[in-house]
Protein backbone atom coordinates (compact mmCIF):
# COMPACT_ATOMS: atom_id res chain seq x y z
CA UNK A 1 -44.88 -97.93 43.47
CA UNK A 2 -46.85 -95.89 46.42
CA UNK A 3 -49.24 -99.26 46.48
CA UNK A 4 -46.36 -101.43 47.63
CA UNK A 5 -44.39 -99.49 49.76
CA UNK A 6 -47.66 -98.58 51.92
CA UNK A 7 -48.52 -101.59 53.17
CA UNK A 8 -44.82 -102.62 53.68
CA UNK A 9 -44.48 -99.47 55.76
CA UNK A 10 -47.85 -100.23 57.87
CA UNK A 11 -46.24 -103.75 58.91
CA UNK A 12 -43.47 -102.45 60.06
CA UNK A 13 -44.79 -100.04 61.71
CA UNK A 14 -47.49 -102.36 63.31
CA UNK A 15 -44.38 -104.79 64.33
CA UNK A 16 -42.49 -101.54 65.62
CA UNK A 17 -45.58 -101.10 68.41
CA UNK A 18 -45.86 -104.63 68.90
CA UNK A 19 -45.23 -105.11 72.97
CA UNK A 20 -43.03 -108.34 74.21
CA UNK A 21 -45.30 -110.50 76.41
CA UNK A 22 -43.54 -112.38 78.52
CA UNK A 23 -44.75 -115.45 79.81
CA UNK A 24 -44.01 -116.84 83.50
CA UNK A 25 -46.52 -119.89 83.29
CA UNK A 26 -46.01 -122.04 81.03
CA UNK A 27 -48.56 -123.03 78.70
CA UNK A 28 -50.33 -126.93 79.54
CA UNK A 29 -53.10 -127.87 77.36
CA UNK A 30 -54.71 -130.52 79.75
CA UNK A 31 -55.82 -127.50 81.95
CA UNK A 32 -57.60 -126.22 78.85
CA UNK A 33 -58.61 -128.99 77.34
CA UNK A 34 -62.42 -128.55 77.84
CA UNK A 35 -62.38 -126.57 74.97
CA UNK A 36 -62.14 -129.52 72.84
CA UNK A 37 -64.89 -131.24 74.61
CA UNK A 38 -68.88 -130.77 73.04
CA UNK A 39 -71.03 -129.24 75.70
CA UNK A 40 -74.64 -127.77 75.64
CA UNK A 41 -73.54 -124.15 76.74
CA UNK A 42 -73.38 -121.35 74.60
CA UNK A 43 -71.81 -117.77 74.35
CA UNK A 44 -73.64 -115.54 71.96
CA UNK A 45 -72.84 -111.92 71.45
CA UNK A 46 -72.46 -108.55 69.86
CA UNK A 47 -68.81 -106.47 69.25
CA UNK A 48 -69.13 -102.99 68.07
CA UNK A 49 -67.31 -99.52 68.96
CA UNK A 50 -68.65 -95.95 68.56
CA UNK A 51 -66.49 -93.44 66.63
CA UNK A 52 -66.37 -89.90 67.92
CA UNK A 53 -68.69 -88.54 65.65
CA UNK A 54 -71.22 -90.89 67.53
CA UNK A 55 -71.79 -93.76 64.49
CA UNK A 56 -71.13 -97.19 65.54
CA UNK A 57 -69.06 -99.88 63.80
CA UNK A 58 -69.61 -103.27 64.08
CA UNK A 59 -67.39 -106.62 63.82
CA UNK A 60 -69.29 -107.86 60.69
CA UNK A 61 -67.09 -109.78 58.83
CA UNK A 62 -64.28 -110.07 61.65
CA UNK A 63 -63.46 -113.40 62.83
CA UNK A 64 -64.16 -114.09 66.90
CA UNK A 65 -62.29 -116.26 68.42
CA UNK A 66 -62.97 -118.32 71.90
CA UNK A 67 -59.90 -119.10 73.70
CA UNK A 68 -60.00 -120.93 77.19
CA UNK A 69 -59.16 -118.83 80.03
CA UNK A 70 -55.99 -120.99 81.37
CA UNK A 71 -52.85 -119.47 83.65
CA UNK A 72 -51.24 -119.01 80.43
CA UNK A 73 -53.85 -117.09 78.54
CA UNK A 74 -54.87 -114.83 81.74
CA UNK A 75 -51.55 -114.01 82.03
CA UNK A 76 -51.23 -113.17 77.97
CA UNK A 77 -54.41 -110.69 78.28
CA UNK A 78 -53.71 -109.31 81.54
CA UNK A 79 -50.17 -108.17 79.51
CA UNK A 80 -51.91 -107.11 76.57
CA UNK A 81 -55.41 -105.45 78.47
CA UNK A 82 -53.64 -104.29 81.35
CA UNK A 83 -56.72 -106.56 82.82
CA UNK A 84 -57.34 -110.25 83.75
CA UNK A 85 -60.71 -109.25 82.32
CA UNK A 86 -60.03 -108.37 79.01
CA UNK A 87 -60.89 -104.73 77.63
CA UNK A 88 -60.22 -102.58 74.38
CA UNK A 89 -56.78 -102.23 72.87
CA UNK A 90 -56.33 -99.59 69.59
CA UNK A 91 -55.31 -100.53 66.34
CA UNK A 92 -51.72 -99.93 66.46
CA UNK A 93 -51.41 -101.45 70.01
CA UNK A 94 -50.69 -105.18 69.14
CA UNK A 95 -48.98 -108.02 71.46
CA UNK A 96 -45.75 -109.67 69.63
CA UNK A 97 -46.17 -113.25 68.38
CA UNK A 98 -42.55 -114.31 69.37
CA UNK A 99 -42.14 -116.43 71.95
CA UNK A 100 -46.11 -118.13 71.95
CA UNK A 101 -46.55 -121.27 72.64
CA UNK A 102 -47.40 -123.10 69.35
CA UNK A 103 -50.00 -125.34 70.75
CA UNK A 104 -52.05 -122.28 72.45
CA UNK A 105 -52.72 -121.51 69.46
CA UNK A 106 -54.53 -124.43 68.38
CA UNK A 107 -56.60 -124.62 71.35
CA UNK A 108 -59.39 -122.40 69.89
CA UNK A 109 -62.89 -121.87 68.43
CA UNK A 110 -63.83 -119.21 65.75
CA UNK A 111 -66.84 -118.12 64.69
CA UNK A 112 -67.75 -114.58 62.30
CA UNK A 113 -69.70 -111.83 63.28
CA UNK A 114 -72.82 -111.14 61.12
CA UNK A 115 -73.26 -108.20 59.49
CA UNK A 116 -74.77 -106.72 62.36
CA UNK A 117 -71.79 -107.39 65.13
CA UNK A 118 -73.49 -110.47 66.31
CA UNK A 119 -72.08 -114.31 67.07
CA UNK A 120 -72.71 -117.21 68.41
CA UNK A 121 -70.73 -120.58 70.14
CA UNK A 122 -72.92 -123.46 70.46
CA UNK A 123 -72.29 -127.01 72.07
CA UNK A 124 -69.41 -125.47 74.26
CA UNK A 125 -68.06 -126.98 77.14
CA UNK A 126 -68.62 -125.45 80.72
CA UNK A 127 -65.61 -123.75 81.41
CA UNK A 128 -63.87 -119.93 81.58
CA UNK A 129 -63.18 -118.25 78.05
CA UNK A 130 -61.77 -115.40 76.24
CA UNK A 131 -64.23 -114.26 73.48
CA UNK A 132 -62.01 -111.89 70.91
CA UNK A 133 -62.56 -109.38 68.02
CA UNK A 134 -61.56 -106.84 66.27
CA UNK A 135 -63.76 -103.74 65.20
CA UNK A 136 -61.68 -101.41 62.82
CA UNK A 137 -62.29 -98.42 60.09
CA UNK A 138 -61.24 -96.07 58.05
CA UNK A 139 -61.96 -92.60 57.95
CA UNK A 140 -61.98 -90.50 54.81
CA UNK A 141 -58.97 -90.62 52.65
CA UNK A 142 -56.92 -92.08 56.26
CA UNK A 143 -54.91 -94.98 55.37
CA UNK A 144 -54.35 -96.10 59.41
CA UNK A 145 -57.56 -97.48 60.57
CA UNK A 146 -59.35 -96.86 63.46
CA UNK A 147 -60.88 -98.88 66.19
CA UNK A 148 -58.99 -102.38 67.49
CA UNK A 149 -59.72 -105.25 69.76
CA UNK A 150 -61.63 -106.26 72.19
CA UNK A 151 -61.81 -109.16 74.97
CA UNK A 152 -63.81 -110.35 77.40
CA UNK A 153 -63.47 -113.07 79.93
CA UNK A 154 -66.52 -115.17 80.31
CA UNK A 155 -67.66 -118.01 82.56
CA UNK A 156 -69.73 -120.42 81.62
CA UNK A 157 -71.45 -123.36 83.61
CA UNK A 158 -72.73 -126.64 81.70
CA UNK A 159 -76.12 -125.97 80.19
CA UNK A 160 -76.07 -122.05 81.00
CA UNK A 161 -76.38 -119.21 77.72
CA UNK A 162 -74.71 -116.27 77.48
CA UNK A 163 -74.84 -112.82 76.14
CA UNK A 164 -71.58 -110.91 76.16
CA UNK A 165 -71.61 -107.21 74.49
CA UNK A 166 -67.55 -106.40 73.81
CA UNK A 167 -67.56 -102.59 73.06
């Protein structure tokens, strides 16, 4: 019985500390559209955090995602960052879904981080992006995990590579 009331209780308690992003700017997909365009840039990079006891956890297995950095979306992580640039959030410090614009969320690439924290966007467009993880553990016999997400903006010019560490 414990195994299915658990997770039941983490949603709601996840949904509970969700914070209501508001949105002033509405969301217009031509001023993002270069994310659907093939380019010759790429973003590559490495996500990991560093627990108290000093080990460090990667994003191995996490998806990333690359979101273009339009009025909307700066807005969004400014809300949810406290920071136009991006930043760390913890685990139980989530941004509510309600409210987002359905085609945001199709204008996206994701890639997975190898088992040692590291990805890589080829053939993107030149443009200003969002890269996006999550880095998260467990501790002992803990049932919360530890850790959360990270974001970084990035700009990127046509032909230009780019390393981006999110920690």
């Amino acid at each position: 019985m414990m195994k299915f009331v658990l997770p039941i209780a983490l949603a709601l308690v996840a949904s509970a500390c969700a914070r209501e992003i508001v949105s002033t700017v509405p969301f217009n997909s031509d001023e993002v559209s270069f994310i659907r365009k093939t380019g010759n840039a790429e973003i590559s990079g490495q996500a990991f955090m560093r627990q108290n006891g000093g080990g460090v956890v990667t994003c191995a297995g996490q998806v990333v995602q690359l979101i273009p950095a339009g009025k909307y979306a700066r807005e969004r992580f400014t809300g949810i960052y406290g920071n136009e640039m991006g930043g760390k959030i913890g685990v139980l410090q989530s941004a509510s879904q309600n409210g987002l614009d359905p085609q945001y969320l199709t204008m996206t690439k994701s890639e997975s981080c190898d088992a040692e924290g590291d990805f890589v966007f080829n053939n993107i467009a030149a443009g200003s992006y969002y890269v996006i993880t999550a880095v998260t553990w467990t501790v002992g016999n803990q049932i919360i995990p530890e850790g959360g997400a990270l974001a970084k903006l990035v700009d990127i010019k046509d032909g230009q590579k780019v390393r981006v560490l999110l920690n």
